[in-house]
Protein backbone atom coordinates (compact mmCIF):
# COMPACT_ATOMS: atom_id res chain seq x y z
CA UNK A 1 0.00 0.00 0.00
CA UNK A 2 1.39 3.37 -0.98
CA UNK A 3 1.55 5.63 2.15
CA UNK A 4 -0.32 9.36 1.36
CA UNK A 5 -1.21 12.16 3.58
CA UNK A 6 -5.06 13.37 3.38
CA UNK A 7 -6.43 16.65 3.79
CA UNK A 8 -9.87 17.65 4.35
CA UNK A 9 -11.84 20.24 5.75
CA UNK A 10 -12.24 20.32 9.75
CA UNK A 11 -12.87 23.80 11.26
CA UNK A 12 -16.75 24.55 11.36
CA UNK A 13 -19.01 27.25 12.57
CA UNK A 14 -21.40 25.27 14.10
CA UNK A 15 -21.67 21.50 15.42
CA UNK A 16 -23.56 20.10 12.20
CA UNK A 17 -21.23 21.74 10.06
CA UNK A 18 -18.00 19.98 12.44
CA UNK A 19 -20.12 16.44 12.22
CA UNK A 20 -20.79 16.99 8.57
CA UNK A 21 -16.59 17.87 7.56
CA UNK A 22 -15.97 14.68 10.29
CA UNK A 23 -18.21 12.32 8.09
CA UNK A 24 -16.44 13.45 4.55
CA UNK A 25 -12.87 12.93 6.37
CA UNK A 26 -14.21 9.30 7.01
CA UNK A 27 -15.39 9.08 3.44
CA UNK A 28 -12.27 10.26 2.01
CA UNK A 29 -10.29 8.05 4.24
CA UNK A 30 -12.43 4.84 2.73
CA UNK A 31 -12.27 6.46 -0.60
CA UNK A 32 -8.07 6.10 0.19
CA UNK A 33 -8.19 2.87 1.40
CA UNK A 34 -10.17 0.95 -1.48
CA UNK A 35 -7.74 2.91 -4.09
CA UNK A 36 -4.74 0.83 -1.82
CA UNK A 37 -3.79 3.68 -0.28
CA UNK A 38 -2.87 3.17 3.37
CA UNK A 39 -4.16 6.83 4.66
CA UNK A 40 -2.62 8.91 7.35
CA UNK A 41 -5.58 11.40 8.41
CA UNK A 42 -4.27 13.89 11.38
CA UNK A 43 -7.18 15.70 11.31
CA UNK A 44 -9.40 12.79 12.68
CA UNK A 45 -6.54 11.40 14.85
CA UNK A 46 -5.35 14.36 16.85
CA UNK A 47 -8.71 16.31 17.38
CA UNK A 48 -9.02 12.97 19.89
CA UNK A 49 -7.06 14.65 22.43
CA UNK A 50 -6.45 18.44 20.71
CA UNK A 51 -9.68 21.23 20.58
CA UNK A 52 -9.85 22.33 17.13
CA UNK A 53 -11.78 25.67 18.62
CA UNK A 54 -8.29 26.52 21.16
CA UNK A 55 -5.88 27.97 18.72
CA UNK A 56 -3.16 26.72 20.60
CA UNK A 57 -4.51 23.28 20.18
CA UNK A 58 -4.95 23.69 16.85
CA UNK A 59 -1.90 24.64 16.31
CA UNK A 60 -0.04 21.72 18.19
CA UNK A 61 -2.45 19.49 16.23
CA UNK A 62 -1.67 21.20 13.15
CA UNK A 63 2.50 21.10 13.53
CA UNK A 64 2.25 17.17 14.13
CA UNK A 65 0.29 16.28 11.31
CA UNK A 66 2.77 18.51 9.16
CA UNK A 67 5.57 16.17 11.04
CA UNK A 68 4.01 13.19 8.92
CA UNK A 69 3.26 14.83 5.91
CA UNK A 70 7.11 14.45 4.87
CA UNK A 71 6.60 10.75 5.83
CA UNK A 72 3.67 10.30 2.84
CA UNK A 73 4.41 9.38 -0.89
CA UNK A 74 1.89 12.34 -1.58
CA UNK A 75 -0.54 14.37 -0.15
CA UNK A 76 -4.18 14.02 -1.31
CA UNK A 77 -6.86 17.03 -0.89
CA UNK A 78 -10.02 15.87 -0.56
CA UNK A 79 -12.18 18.95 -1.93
CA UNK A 80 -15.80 18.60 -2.34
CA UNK A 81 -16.10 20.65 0.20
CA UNK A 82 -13.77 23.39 -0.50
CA UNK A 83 -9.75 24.39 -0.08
CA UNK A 84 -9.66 25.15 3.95
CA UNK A 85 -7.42 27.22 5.63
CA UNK A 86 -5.74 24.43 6.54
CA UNK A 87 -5.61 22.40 3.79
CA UNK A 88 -4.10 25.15 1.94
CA UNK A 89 -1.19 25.34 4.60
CA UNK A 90 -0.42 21.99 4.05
CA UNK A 91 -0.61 22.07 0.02
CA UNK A 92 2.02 24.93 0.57
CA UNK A 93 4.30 22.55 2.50
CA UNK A 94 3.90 19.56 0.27
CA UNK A 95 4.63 22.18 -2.76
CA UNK A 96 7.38 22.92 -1.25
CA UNK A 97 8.88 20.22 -0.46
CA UNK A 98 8.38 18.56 -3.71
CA UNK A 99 6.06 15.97 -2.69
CA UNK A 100 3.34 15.33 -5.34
CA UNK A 101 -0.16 16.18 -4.86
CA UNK A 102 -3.34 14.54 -5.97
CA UNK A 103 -6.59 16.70 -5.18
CA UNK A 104 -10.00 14.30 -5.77
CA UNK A 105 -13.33 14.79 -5.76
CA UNK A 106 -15.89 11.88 -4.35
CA UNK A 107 -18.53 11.04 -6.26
CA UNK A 108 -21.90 11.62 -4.76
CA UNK A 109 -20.56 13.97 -2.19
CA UNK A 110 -22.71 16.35 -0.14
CA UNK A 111 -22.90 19.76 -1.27
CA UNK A 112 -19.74 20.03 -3.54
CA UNK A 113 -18.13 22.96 -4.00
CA UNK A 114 -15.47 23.41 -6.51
CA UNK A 115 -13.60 26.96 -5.59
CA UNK A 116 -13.51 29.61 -8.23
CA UNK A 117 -9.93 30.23 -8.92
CA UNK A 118 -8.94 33.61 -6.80
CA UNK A 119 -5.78 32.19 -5.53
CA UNK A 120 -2.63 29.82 -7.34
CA UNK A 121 -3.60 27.64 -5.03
CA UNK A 122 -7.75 27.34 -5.71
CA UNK A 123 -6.99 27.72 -9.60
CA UNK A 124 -5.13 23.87 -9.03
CA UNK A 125 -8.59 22.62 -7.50
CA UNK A 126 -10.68 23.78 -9.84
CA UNK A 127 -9.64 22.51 -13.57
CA UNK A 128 -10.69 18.92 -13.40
CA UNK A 129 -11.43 16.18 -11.06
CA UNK A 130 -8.57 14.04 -10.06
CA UNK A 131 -5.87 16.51 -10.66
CA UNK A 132 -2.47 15.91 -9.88
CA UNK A 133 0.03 18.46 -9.06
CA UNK A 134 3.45 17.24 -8.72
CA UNK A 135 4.67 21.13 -8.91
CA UNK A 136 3.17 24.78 -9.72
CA UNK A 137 4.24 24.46 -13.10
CA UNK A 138 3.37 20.69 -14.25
CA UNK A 139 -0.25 18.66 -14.08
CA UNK A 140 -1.14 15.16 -15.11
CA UNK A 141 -4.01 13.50 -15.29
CA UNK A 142 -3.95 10.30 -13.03
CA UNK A 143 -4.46 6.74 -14.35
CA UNK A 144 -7.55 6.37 -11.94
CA UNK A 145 -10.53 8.88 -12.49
CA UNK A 146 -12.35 9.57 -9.11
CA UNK A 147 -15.23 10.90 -10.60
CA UNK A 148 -15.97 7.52 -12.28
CA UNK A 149 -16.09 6.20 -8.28
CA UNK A 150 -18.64 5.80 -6.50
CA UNK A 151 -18.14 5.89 -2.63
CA UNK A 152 -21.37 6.86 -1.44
CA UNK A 153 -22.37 4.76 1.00
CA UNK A 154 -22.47 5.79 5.01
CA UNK A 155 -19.11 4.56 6.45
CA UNK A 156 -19.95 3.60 9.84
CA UNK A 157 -20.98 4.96 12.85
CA UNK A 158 -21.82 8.71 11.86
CA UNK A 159 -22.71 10.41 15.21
CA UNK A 160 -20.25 12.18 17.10
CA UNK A 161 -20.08 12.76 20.76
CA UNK A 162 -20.18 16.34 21.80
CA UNK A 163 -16.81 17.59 23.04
């Protein structure tokens, strides 16, 4: 199994929006898996023990998930649901440190967006699903097209305990 990095959204306004980002992470994780991927996903490990809401927290939480991201063959940006904050941090690292970067799209997914290109960094999300981006300056198209998946079914459990 190739080891890759995922990013996702996390950060939410409101406790729907938190469960709803929490249940595409899980998703995009099974999406990973059944591509024979084996997944590293900080961003449902760490908020375990780290609040997302305590930017110090966040930030701890943040800085060891970057510590793995030079571990990962690539990084893969899950974006239905947008570029966050964070994701875009960690698309900057992976950029710079040359490690390629995949950004997919699940089939089926609630409420996709698909970012208008104001930023470098939105402009790579928007072109086509299953973009790869192995630097600014050159894109492929991957062998597998995620849009031709289907991952819709409910992974597991999808209620959350309040924190």
């Amino acid at each position: 199994m190739k080891p890759v990095f995922l990013a996702s959204p996390l950060s939410a306004p409101d406790t729907a929006s938190l469960r709803k980002n929490l249940a595409y992470a899980r998703r995009a994780m099974k999406d990973s898996i059944s591509r024979g991927e084996a997944p590293f996903v900080p961003h449902l490990l760490y908020p375990l023990v780290l609040r997302d809401d305590d930017p110090e927290e966040r930030s701890l939480g943040m800085s060891a998930g970057n510590a793995w991201l030079h571990a990962a063959e690539a990084i893969i940006l899950y974006a239905d649901l947008g570029i966050s904050t964070g994701m875009n941090s960690e698309l900057q690292l992976a950029i710079a440190a040359k490690i390629p970067v995949e950004i997919r799209y699940i089939k089926g997914a609630e409420n996709p967006v698909k970012p208008s290109p104001t930023s470098p960094t939105q402009a790579l999300s928007s072109p086509q699903d299953g973009l790869m981006v192995n630097n600014v300056d050159e894109v492929e198209k991957p062998l597998d097209n995620p849009a031709q998946r289907d991952t819709t079914e409910p992974v597991g459990n999808e209620t959350y305990p309040e924190a």
